[in-house]
PDB file of N, CA and C in Angstrom:
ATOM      1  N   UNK A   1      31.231  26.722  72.765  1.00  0.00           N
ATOM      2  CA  UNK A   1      30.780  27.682  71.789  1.00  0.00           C
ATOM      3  C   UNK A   1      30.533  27.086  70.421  1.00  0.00           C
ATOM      4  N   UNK A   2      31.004  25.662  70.123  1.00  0.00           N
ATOM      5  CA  UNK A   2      30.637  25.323  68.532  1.00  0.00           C
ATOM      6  C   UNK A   2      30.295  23.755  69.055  1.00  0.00           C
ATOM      7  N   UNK A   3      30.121  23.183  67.687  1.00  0.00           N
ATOM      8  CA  UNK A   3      30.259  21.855  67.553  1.00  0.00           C
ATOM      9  C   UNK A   3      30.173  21.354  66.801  1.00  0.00           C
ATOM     10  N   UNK A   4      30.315  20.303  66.388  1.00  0.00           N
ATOM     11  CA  UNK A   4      30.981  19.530  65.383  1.00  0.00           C
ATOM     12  C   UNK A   4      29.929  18.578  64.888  1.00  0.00           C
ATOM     13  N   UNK A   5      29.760  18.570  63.427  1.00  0.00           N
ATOM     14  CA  UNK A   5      28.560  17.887  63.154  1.00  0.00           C
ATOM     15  C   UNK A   5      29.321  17.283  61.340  1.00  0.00           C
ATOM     16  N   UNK A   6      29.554  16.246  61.165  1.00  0.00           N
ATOM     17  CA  UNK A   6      30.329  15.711  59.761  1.00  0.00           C
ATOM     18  C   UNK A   6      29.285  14.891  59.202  1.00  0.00           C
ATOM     19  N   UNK A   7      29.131  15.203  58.079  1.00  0.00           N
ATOM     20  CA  UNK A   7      27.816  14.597  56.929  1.00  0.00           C
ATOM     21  C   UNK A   7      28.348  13.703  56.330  1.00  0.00           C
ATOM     22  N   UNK A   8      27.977  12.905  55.500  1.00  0.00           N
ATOM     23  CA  UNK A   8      28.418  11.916  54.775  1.00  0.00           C
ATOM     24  C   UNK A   8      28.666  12.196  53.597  1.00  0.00           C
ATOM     25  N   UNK A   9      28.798  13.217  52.801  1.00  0.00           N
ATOM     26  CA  UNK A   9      29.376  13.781  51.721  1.00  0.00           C
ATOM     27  C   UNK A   9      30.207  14.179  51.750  1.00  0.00           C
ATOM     28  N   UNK A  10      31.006  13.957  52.610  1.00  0.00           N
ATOM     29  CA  UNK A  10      32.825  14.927  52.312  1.00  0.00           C
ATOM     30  C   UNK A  10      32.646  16.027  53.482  1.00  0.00           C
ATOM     31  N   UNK A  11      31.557  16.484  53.998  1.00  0.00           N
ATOM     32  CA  UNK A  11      31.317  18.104  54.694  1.00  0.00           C
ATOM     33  C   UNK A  11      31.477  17.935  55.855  1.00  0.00           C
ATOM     34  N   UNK A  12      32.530  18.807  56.012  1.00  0.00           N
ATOM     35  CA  UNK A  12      32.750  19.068  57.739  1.00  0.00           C
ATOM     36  C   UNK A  12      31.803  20.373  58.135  1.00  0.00           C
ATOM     37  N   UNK A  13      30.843  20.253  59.189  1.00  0.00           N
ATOM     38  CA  UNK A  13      30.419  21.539  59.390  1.00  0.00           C
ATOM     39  C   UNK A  13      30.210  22.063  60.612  1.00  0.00           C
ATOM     40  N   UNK A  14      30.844  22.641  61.131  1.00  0.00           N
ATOM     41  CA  UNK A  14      31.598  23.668  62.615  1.00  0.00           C
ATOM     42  C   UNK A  14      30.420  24.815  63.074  1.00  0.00           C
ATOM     43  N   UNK A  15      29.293  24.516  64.160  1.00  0.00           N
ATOM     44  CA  UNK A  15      28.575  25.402  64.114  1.00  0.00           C
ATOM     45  C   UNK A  15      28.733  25.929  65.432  1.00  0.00           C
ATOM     46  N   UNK A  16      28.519  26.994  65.323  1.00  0.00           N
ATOM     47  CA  UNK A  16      29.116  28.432  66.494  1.00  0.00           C
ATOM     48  C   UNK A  16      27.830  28.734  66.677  1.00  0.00           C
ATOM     49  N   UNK A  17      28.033  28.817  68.000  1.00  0.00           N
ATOM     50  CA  UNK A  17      26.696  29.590  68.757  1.00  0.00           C
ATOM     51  C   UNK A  17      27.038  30.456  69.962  1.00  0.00           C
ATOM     52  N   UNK A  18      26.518  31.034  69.880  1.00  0.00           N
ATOM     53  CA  UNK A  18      26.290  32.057  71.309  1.00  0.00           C
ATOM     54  C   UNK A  18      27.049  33.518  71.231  1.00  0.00           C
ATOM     55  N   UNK A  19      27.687  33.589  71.858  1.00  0.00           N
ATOM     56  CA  UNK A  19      29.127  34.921  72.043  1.00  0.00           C
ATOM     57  C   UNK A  19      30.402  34.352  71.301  1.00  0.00           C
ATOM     58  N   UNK A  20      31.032  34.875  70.320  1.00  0.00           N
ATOM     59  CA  UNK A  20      32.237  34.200  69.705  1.00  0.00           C
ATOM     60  C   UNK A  20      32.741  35.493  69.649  1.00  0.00           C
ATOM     61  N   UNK A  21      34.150  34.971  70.928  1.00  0.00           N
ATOM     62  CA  UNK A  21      34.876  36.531  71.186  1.00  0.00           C
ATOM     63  C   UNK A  21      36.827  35.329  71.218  1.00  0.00           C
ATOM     64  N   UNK A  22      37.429  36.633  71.025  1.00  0.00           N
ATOM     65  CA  UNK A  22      38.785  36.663  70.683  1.00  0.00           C
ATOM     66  C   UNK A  22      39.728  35.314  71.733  1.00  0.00           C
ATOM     67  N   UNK A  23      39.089  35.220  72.700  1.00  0.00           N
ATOM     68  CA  UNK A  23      39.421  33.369  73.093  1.00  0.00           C
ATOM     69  C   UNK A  23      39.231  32.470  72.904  1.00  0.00           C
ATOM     70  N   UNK A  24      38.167  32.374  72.246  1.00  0.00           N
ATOM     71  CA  UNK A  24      37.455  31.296  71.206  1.00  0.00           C
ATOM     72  C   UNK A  24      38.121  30.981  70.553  1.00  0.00           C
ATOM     73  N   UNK A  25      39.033  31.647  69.839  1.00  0.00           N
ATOM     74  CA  UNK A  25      39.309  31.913  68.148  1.00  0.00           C
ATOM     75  C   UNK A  25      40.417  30.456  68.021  1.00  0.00           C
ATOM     76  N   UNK A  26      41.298  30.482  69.041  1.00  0.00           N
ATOM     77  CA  UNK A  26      42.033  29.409  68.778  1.00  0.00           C
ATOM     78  C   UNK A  26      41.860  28.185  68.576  1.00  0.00           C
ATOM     79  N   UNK A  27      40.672  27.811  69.195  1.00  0.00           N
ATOM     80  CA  UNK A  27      40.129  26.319  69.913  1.00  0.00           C
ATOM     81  C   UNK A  27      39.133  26.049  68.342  1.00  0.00           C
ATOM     82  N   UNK A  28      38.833  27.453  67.598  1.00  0.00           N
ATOM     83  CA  UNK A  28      38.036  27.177  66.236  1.00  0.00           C
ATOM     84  C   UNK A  28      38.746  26.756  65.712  1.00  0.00           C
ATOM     85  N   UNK A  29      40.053  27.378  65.578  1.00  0.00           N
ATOM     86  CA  UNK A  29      41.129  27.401  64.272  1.00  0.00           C
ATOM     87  C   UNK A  29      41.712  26.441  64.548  1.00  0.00           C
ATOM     88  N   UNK A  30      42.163  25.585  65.534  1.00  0.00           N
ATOM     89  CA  UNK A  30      42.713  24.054  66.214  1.00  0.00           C
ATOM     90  C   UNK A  30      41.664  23.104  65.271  1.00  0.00           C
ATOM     91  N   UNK A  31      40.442  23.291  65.227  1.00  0.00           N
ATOM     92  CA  UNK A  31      39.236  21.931  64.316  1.00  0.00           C
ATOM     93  C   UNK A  31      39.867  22.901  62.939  1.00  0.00           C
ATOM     94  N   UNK A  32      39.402  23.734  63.046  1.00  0.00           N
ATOM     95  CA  UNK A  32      39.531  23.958  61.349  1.00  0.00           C
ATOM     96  C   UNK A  32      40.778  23.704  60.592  1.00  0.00           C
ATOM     97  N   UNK A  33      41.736  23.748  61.617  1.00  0.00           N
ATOM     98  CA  UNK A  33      43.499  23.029  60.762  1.00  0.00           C
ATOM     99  C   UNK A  33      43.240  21.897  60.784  1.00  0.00           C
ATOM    100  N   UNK A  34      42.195  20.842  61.629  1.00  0.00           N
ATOM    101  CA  UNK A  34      42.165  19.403  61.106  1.00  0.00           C
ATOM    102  C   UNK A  34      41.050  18.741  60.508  1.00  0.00           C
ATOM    103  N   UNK A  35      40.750  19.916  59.766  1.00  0.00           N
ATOM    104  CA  UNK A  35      39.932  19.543  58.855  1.00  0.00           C
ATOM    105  C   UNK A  35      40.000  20.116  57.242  1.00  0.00           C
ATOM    106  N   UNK A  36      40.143  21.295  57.204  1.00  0.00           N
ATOM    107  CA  UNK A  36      40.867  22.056  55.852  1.00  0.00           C
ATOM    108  C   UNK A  36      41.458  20.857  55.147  1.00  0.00           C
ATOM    109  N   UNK A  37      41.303  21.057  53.855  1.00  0.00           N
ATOM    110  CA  UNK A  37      41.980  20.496  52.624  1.00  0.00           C
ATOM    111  C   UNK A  37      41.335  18.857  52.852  1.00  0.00           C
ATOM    112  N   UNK A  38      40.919  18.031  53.853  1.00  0.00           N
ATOM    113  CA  UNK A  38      40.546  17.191  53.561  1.00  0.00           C
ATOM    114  C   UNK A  38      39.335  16.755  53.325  1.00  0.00           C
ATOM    115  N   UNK A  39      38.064  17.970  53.580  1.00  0.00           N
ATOM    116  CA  UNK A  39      37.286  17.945  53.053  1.00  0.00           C
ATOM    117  C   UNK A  39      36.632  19.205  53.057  1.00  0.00           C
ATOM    118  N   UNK A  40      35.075  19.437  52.538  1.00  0.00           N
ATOM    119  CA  UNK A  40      34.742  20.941  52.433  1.00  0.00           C
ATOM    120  C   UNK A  40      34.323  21.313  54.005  1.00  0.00           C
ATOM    121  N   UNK A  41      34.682  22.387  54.246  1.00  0.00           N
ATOM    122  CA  UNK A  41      34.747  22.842  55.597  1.00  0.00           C
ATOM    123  C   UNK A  41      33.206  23.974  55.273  1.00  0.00           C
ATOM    124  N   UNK A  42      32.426  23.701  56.751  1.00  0.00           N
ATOM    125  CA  UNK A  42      31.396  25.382  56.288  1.00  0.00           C
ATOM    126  C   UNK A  42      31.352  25.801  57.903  1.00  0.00           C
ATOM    127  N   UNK A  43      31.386  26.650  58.144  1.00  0.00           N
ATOM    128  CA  UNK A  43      31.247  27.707  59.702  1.00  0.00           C
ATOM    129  C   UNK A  43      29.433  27.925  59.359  1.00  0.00           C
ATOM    130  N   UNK A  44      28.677  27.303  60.310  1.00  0.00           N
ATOM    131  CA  UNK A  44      27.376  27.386  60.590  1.00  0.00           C
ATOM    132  C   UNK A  44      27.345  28.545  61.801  1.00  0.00           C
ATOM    133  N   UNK A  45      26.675  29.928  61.410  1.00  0.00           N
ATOM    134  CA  UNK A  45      26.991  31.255  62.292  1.00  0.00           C
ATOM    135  C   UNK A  45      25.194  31.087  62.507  1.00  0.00           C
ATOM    136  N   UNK A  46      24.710  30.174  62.331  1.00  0.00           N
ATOM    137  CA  UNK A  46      23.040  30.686  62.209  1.00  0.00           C
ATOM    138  C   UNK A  46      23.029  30.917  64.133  1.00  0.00           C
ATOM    139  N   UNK A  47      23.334  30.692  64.930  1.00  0.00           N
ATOM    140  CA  UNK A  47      22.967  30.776  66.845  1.00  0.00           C
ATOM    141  C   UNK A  47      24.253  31.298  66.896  1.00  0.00           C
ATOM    142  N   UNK A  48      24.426  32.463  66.294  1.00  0.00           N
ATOM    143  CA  UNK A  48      25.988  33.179  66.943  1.00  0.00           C
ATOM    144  C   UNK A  48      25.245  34.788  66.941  1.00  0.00           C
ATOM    145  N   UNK A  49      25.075  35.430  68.554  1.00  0.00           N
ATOM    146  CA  UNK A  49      24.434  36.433  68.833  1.00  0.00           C
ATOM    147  C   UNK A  49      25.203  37.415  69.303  1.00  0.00           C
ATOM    148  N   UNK A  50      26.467  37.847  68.979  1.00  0.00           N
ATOM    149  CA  UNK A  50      27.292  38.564  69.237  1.00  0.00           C
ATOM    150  C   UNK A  50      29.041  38.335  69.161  1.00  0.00           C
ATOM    151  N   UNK A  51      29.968  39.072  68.309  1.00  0.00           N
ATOM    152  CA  UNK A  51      31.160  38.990  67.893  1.00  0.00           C
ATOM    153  C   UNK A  51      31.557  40.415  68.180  1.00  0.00           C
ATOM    154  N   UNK A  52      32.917  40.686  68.035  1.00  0.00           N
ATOM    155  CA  UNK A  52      33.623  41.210  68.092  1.00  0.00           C
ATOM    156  C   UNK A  52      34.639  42.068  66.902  1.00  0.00           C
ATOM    157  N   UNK A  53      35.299  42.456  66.194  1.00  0.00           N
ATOM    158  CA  UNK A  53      35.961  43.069  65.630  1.00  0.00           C
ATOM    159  C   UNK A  53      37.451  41.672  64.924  1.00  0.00           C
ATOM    160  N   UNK A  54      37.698  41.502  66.460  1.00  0.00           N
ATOM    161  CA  UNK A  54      38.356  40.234  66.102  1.00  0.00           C
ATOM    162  C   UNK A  54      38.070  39.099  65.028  1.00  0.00           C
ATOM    163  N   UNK A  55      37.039  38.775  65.775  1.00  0.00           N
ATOM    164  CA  UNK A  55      36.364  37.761  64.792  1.00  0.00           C
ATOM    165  C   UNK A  55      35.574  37.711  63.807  1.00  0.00           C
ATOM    166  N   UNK A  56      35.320  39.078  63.694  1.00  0.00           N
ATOM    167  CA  UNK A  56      34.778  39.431  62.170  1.00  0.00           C
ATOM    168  C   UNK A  56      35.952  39.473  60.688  1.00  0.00           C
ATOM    169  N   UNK A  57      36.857  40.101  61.574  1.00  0.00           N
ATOM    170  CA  UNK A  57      38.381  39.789  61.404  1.00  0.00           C
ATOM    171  C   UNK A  57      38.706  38.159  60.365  1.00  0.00           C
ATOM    172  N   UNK A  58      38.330  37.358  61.536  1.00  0.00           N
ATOM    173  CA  UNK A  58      38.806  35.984  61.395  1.00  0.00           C
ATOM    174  C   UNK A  58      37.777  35.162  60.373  1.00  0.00           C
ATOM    175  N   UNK A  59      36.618  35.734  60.580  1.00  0.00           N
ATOM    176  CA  UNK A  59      35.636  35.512  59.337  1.00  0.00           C
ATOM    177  C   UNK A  59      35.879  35.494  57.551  1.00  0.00           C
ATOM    178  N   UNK A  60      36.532  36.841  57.866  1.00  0.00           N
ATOM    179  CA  UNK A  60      36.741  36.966  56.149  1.00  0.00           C
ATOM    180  C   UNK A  60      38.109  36.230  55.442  1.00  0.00           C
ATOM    181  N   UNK A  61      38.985  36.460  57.209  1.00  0.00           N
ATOM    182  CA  UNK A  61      39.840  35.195  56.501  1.00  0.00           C
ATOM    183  C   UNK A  61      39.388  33.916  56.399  1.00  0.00           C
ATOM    184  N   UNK A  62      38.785  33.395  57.022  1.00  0.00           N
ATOM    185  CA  UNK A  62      37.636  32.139  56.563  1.00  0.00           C
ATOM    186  C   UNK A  62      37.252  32.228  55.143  1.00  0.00           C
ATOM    187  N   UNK A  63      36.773  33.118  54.835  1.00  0.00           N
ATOM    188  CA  UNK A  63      36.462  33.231  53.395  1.00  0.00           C
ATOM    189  C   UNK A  63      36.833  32.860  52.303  1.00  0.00           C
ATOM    190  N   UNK A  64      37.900  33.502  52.821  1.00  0.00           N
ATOM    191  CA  UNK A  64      39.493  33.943  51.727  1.00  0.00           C
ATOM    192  C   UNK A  64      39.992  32.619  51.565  1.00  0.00           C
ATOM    193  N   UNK A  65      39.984  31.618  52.508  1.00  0.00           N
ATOM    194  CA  UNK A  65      40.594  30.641  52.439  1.00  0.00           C
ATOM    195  C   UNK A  65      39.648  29.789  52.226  1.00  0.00           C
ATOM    196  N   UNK A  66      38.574  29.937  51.785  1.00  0.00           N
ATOM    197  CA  UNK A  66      37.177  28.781  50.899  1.00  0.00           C
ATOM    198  C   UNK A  66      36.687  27.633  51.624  1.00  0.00           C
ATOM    199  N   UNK A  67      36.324  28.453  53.100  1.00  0.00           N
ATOM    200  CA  UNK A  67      35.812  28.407  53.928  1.00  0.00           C
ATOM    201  C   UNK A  67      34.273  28.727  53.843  1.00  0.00           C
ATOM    202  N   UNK A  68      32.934  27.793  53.712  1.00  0.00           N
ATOM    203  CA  UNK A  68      31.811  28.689  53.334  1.00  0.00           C
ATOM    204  C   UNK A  68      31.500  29.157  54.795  1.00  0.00           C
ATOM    205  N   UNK A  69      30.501  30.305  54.913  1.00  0.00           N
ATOM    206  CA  UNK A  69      29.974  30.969  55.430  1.00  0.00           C
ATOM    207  C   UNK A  69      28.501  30.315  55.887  1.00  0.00           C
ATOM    208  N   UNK A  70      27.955  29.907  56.310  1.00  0.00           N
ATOM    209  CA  UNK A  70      26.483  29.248  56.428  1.00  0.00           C
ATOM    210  C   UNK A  70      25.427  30.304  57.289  1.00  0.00           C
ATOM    211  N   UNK A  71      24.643  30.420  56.928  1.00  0.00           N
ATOM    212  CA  UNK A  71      23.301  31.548  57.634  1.00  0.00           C
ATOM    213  C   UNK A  71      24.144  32.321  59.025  1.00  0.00           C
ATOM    214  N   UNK A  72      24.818  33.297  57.827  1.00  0.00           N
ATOM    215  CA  UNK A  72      25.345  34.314  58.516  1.00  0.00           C
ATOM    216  C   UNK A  72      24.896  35.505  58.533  1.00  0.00           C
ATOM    217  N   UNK A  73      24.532  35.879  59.621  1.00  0.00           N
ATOM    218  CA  UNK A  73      23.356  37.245  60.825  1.00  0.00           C
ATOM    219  C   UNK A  73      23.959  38.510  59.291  1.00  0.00           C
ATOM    220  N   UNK A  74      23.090  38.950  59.440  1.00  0.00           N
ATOM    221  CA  UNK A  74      23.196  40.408  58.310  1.00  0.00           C
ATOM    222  C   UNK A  74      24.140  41.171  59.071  1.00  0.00           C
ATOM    223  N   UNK A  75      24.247  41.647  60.282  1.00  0.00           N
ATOM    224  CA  UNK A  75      24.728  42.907  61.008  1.00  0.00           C
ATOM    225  C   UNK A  75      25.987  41.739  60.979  1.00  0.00           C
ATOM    226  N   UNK A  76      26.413  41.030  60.937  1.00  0.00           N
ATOM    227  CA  UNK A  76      27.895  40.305  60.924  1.00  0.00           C
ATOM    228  C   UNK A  76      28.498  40.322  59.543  1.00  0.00           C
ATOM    229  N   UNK A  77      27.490  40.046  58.416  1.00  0.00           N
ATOM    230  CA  UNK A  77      28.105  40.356  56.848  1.00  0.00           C
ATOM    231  C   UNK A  77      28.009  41.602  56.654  1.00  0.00           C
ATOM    232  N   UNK A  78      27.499  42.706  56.853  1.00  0.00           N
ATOM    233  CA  UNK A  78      27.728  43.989  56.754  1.00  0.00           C
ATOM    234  C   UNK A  78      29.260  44.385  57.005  1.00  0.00           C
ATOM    235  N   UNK A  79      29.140  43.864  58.223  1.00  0.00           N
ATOM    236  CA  UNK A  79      30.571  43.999  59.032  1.00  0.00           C
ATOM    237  C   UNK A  79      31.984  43.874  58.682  1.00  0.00           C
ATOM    238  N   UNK A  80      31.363  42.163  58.119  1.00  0.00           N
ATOM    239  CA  UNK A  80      32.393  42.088  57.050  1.00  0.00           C
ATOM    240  C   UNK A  80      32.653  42.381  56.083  1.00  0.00           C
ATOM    241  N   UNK A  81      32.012  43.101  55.312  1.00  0.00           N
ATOM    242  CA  UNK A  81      32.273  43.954  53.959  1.00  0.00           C
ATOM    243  C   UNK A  81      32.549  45.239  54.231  1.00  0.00           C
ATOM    244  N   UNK A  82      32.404  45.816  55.237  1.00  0.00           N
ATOM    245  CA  UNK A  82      33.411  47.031  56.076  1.00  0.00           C
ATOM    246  C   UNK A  82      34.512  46.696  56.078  1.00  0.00           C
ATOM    247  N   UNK A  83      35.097  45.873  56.691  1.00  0.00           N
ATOM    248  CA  UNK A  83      36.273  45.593  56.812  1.00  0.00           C
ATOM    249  C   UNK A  83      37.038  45.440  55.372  1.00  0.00           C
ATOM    250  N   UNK A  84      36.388  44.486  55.034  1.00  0.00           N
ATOM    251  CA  UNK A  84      37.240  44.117  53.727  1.00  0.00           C
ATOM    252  C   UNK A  84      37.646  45.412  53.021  1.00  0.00           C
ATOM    253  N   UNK A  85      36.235  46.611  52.701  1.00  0.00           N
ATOM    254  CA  UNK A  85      36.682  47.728  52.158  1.00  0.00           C
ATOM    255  C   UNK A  85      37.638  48.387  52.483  1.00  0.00           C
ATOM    256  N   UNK A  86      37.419  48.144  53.716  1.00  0.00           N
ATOM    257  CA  UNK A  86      38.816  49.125  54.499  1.00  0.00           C
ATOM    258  C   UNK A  86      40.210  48.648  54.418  1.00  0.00           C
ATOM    259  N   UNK A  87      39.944  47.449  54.429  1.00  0.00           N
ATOM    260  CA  UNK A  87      41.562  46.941  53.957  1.00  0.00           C
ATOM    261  C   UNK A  87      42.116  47.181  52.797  1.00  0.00           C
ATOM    262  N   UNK A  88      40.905  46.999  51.908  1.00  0.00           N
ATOM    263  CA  UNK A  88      41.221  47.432  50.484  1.00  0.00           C
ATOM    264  C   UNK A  88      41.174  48.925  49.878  1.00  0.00           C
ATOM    265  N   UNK A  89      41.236  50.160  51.074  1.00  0.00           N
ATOM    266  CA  UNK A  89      41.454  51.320  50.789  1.00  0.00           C
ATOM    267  C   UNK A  89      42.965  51.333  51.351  1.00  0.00           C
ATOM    268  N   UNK A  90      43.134  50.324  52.563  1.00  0.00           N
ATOM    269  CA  UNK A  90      44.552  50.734  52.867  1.00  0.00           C
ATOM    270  C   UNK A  90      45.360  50.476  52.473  1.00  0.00           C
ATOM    271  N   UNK A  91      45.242  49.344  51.037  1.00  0.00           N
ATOM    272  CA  UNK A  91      46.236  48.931  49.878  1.00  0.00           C
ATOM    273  C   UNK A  91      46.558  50.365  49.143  1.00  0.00           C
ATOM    274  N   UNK A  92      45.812  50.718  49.135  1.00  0.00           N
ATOM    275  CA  UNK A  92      45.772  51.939  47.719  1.00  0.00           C
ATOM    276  C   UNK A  92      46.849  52.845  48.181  1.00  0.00           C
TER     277      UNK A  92
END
C-alpha cells in the first residue's frame, strides 16, 4: 500500500496508494517512527482512492504531529476538517 521514496534534502516521503484501511495503519506508523524527528517526513495521498474513518482519524494526527500532507483528495480533507470540528465541539 505505500512506498518509500528519500530525496536528498533531508525528506523522507511515504506515498500511499490504493485502499488505506485500519490494517495498514500499523505497518505506516512502524516507517513513520523511523523516520520522525530525523528528518522532514511528508505522507504523499496523491493514488490513495479510498479510506476509512480510521484513517482519516490517523491523518490529522499526522498533522498534529508536523507531518505534511502531500496532494491530498478533497473528499479526504473535507473529512478531515469534520473530524477535527467535532473533536473540538466535544472539548467544549
Amino acid at each position: 500500500m505505500f512506498r518509500i521514496r528519500k530525496a536528498g534534502n533531508g525528506q523522507v516521503t511515504l506515498a500511499l496508494s490504493g485502499r488505506i484501511e485500519v490494517g495498514d495503519l500499523a505497518e505506516i506508523e512502524q516507517q513513520l517512527a523511523q523516520e520522525v524527528g530525523m528528518r522532514s517526513v511528508v505522507l504523499d495521498l496523491n493514488d490513495v482512492t479510498l479510506v476509512n474513518e480510521s484513517v482519516v482519524e490517523f491523518l490529522v494526527r499526522c498533522e498534529a504531529a508536523s507531518i505534511s500532507l502531500r496532494d491530498c483528495p478533497g473528499y479526504i480533507r473535507k473529512w478531515m476538517e469534520q473530524s477535527k470540528e467535532a473533536a473540538m465541539s466535544l472539548k467544549r
